[in-house]
PDB file of N, CA and C in Angstrom:
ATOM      1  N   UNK A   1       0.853  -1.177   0.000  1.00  0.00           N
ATOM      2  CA  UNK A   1       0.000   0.000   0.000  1.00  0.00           C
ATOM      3  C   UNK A   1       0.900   1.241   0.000  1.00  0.00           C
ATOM      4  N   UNK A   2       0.507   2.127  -0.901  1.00  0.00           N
ATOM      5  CA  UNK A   2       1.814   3.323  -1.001  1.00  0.00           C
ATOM      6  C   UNK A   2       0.868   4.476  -0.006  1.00  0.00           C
ATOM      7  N   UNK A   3       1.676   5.448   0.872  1.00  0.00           N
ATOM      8  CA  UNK A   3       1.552   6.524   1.418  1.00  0.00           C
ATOM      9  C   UNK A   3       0.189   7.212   0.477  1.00  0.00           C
ATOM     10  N   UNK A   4      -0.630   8.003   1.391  1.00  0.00           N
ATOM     11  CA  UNK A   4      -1.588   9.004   1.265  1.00  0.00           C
ATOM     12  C   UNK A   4      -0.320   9.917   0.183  1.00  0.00           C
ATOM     13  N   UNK A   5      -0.050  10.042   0.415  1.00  0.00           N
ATOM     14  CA  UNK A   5       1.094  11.744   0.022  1.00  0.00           C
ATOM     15  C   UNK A   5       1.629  11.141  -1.342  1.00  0.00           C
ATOM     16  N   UNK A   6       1.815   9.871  -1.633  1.00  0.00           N
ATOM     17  CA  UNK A   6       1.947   9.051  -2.646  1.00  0.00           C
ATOM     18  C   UNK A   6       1.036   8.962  -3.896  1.00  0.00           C
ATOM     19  N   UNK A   7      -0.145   8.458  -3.050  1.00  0.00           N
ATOM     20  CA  UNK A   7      -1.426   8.549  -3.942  1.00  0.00           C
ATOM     21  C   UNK A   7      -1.688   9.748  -4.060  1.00  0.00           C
ATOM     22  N   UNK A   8      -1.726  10.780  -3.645  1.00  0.00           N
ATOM     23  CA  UNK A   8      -2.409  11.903  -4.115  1.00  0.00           C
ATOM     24  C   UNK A   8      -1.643  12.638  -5.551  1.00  0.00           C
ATOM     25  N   UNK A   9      -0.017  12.327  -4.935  1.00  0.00           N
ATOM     26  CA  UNK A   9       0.928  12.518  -6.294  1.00  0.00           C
ATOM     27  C   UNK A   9       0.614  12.242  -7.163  1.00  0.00           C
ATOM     28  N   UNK A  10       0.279  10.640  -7.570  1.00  0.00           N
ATOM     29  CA  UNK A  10      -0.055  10.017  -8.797  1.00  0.00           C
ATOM     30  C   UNK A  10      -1.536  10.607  -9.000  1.00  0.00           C
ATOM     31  N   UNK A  11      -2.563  10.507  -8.338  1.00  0.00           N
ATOM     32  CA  UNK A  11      -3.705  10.694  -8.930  1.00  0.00           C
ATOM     33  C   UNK A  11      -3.792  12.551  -8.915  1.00  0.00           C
ATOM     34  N   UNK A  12      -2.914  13.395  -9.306  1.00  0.00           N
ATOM     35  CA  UNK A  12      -2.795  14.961  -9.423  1.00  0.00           C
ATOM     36  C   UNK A  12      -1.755  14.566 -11.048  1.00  0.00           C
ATOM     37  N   UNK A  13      -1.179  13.377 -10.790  1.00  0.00           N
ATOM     38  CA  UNK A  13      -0.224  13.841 -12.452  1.00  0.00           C
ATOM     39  C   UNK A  13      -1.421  13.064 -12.973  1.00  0.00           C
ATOM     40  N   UNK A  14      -2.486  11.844 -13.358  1.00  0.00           N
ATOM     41  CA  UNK A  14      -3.509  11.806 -13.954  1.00  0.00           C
ATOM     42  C   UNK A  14      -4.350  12.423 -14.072  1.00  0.00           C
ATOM     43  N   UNK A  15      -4.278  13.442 -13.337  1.00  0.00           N
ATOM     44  CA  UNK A  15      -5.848  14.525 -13.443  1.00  0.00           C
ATOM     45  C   UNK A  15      -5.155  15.818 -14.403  1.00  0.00           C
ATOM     46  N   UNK A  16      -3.831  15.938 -14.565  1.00  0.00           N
ATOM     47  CA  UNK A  16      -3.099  17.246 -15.228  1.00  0.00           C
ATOM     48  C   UNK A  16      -2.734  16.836 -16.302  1.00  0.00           C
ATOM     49  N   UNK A  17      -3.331  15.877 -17.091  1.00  0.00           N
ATOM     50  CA  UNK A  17      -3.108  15.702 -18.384  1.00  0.00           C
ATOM     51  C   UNK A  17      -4.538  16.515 -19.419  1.00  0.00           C
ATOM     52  N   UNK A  18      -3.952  17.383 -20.306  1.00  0.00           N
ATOM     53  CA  UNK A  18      -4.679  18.178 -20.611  1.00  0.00           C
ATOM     54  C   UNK A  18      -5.573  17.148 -21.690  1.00  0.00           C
ATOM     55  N   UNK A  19      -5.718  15.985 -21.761  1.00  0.00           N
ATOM     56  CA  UNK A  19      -6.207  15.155 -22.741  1.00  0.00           C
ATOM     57  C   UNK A  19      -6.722  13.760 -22.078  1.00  0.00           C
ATOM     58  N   UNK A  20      -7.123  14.186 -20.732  1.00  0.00           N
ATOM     59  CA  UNK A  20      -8.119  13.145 -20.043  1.00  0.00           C
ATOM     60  C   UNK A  20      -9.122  12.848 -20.355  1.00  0.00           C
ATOM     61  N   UNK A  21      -9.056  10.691 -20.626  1.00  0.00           N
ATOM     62  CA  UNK A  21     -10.488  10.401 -20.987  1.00  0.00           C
ATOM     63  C   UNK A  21     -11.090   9.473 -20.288  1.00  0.00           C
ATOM     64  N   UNK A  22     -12.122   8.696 -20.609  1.00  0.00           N
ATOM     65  CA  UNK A  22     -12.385   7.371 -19.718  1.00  0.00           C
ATOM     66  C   UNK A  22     -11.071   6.657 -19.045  1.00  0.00           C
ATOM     67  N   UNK A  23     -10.345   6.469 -20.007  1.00  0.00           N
ATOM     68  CA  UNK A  23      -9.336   5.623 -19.682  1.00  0.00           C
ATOM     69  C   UNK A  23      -8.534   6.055 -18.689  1.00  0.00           C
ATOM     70  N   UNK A  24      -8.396   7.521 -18.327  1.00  0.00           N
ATOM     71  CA  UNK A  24      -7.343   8.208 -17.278  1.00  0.00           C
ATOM     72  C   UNK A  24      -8.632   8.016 -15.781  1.00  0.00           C
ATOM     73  N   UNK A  25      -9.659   8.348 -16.220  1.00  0.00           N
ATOM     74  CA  UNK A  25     -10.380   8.042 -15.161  1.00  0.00           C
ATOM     75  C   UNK A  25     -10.573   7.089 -14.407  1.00  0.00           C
ATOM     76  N   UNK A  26     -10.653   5.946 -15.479  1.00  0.00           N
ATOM     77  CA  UNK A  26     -10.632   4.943 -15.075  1.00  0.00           C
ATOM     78  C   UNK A  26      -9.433   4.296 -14.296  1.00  0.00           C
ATOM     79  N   UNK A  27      -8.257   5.165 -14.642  1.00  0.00           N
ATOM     80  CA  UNK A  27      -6.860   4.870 -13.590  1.00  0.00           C
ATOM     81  C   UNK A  27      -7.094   5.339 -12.309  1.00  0.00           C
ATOM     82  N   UNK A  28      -7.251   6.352 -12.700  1.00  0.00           N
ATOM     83  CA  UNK A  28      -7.934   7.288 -11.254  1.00  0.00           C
ATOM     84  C   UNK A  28      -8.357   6.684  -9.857  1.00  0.00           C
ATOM     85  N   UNK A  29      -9.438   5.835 -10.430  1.00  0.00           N
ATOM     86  CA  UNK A  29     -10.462   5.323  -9.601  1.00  0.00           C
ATOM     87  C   UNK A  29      -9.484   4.066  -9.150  1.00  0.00           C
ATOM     88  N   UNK A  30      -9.250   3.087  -9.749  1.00  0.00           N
ATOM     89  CA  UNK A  30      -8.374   2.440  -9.663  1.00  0.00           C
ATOM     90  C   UNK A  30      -7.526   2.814  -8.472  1.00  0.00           C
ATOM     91  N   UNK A  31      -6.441   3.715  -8.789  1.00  0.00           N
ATOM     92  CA  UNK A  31      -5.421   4.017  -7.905  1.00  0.00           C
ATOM     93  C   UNK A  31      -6.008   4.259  -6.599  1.00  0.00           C
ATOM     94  N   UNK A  32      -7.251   4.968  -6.573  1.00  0.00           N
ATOM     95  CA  UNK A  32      -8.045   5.201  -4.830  1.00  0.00           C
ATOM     96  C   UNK A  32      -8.434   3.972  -4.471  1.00  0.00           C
ATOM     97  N   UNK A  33      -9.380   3.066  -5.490  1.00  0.00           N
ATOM     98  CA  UNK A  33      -9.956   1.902  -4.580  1.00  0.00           C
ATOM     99  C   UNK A  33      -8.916   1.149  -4.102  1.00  0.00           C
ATOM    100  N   UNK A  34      -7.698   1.060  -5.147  1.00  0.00           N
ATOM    101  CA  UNK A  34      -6.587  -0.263  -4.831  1.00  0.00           C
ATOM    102  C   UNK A  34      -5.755   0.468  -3.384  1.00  0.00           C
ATOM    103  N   UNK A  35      -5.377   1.621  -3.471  1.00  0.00           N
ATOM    104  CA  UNK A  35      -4.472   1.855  -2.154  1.00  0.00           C
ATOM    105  C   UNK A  35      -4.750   2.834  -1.332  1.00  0.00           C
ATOM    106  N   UNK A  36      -6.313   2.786  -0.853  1.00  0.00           N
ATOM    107  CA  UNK A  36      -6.382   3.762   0.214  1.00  0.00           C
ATOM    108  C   UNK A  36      -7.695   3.122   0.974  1.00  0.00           C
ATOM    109  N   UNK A  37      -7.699   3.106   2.276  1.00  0.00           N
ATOM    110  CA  UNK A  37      -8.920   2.487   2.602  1.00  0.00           C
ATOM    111  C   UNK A  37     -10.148   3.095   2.475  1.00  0.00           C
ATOM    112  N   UNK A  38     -11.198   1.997   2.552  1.00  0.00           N
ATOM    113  CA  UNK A  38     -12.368   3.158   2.112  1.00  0.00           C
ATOM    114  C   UNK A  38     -13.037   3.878   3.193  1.00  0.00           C
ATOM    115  N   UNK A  39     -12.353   3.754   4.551  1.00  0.00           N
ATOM    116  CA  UNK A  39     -12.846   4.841   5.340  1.00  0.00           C
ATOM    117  C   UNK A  39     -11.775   6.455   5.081  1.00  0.00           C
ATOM    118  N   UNK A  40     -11.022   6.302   4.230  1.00  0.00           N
ATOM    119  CA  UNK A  40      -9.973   7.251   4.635  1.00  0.00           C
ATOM    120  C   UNK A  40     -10.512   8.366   3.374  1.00  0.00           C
ATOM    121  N   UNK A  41     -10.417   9.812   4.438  1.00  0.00           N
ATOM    122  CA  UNK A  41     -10.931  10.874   3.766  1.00  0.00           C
ATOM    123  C   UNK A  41     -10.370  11.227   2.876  1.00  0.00           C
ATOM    124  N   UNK A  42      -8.967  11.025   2.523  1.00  0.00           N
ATOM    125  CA  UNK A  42      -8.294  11.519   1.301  1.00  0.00           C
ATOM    126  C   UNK A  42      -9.089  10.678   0.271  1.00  0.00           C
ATOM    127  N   UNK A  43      -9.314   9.471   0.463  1.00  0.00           N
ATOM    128  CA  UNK A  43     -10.443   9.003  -1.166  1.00  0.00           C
ATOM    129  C   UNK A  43     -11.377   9.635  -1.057  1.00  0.00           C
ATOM    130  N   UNK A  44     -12.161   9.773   0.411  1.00  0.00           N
ATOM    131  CA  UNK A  44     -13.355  10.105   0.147  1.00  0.00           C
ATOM    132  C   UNK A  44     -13.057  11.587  -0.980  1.00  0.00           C
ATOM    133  N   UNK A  45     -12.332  12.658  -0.365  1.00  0.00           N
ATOM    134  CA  UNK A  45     -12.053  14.021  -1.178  1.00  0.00           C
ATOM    135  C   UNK A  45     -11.901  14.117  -2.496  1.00  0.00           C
ATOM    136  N   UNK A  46     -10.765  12.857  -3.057  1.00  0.00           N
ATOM    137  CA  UNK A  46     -10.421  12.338  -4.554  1.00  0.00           C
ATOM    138  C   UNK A  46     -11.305  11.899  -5.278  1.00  0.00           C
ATOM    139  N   UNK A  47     -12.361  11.016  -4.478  1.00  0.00           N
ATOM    140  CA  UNK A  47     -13.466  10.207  -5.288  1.00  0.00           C
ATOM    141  C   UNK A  47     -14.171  11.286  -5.409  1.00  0.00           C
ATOM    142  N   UNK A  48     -14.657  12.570  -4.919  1.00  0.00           N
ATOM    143  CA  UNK A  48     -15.896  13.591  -4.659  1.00  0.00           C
ATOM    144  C   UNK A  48     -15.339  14.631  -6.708  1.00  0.00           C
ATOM    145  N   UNK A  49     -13.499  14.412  -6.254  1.00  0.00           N
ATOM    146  CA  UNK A  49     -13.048  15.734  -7.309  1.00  0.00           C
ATOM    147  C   UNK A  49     -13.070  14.479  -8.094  1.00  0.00           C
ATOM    148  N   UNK A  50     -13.017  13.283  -8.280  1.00  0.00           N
ATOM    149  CA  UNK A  50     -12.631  12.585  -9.568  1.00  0.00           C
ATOM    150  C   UNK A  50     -14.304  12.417  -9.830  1.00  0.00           C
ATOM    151  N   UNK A  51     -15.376  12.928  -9.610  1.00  0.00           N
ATOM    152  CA  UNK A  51     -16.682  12.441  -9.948  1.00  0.00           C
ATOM    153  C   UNK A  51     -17.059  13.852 -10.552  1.00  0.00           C
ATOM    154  N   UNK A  52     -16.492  14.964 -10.233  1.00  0.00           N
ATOM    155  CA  UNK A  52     -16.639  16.748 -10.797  1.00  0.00           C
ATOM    156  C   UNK A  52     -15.488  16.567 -12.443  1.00  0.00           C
ATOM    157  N   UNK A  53     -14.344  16.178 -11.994  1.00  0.00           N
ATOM    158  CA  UNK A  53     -13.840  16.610 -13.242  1.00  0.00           C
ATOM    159  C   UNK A  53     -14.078  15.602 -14.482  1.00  0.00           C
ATOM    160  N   UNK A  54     -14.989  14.084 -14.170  1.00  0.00           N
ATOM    161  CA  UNK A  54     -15.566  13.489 -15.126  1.00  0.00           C
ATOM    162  C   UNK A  54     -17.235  14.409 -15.434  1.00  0.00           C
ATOM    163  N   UNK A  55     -17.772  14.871 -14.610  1.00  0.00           N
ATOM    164  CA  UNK A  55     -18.583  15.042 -15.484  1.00  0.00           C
ATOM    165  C   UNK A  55     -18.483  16.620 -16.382  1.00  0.00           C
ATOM    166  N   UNK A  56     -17.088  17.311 -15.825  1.00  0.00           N
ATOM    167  CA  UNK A  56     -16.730  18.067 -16.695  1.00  0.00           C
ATOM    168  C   UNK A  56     -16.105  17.586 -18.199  1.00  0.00           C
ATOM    169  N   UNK A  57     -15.549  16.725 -18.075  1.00  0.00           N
ATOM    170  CA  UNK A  57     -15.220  15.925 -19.081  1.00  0.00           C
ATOM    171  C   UNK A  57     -16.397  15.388 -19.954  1.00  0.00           C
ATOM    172  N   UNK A  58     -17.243  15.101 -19.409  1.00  0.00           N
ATOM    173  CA  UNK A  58     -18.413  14.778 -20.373  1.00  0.00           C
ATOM    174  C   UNK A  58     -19.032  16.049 -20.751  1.00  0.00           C
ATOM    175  N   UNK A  59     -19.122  17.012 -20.041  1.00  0.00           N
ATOM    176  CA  UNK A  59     -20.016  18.233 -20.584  1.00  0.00           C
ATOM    177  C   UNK A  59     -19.317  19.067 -21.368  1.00  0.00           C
ATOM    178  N   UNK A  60     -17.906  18.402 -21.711  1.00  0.00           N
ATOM    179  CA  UNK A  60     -17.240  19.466 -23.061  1.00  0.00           C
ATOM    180  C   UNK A  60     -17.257  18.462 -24.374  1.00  0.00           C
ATOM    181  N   UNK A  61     -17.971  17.445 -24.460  1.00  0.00           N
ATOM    182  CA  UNK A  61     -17.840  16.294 -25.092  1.00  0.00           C
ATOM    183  C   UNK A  61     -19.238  16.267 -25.979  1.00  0.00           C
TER     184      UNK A  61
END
């Protein structure tokens, strides 16, 4: 299981790709369910912004 401070790294360089699609999202989600527990607020925060900047992603689409 990698560090909070870890995961947030990786899932901030997948969210700063100016050409995010399902597929980056779909890492996204990934990277929170696989290494953070699901009581822990840093997913909860990540899962809340990774559910805003998909449906921004769909509403420029």
């Amino acid at each position: 299981m990698l560090t909070e401070a870890t995961v947030e790294k990786m899932f901030r360089n997948l969210m700063s790709d100016p050409n995010a699609n399902a597929e980056t999202f779909e890492k996204a989600e990934e990277l929170l369910d696989d290494e953070l527990r699901p009581e822990s607020p840093l997913r909860h925060r990540l899962s809340v912004e990774l559910d805003e900047l998909r449906d921004i992603s769909e509403a420029k689409s």
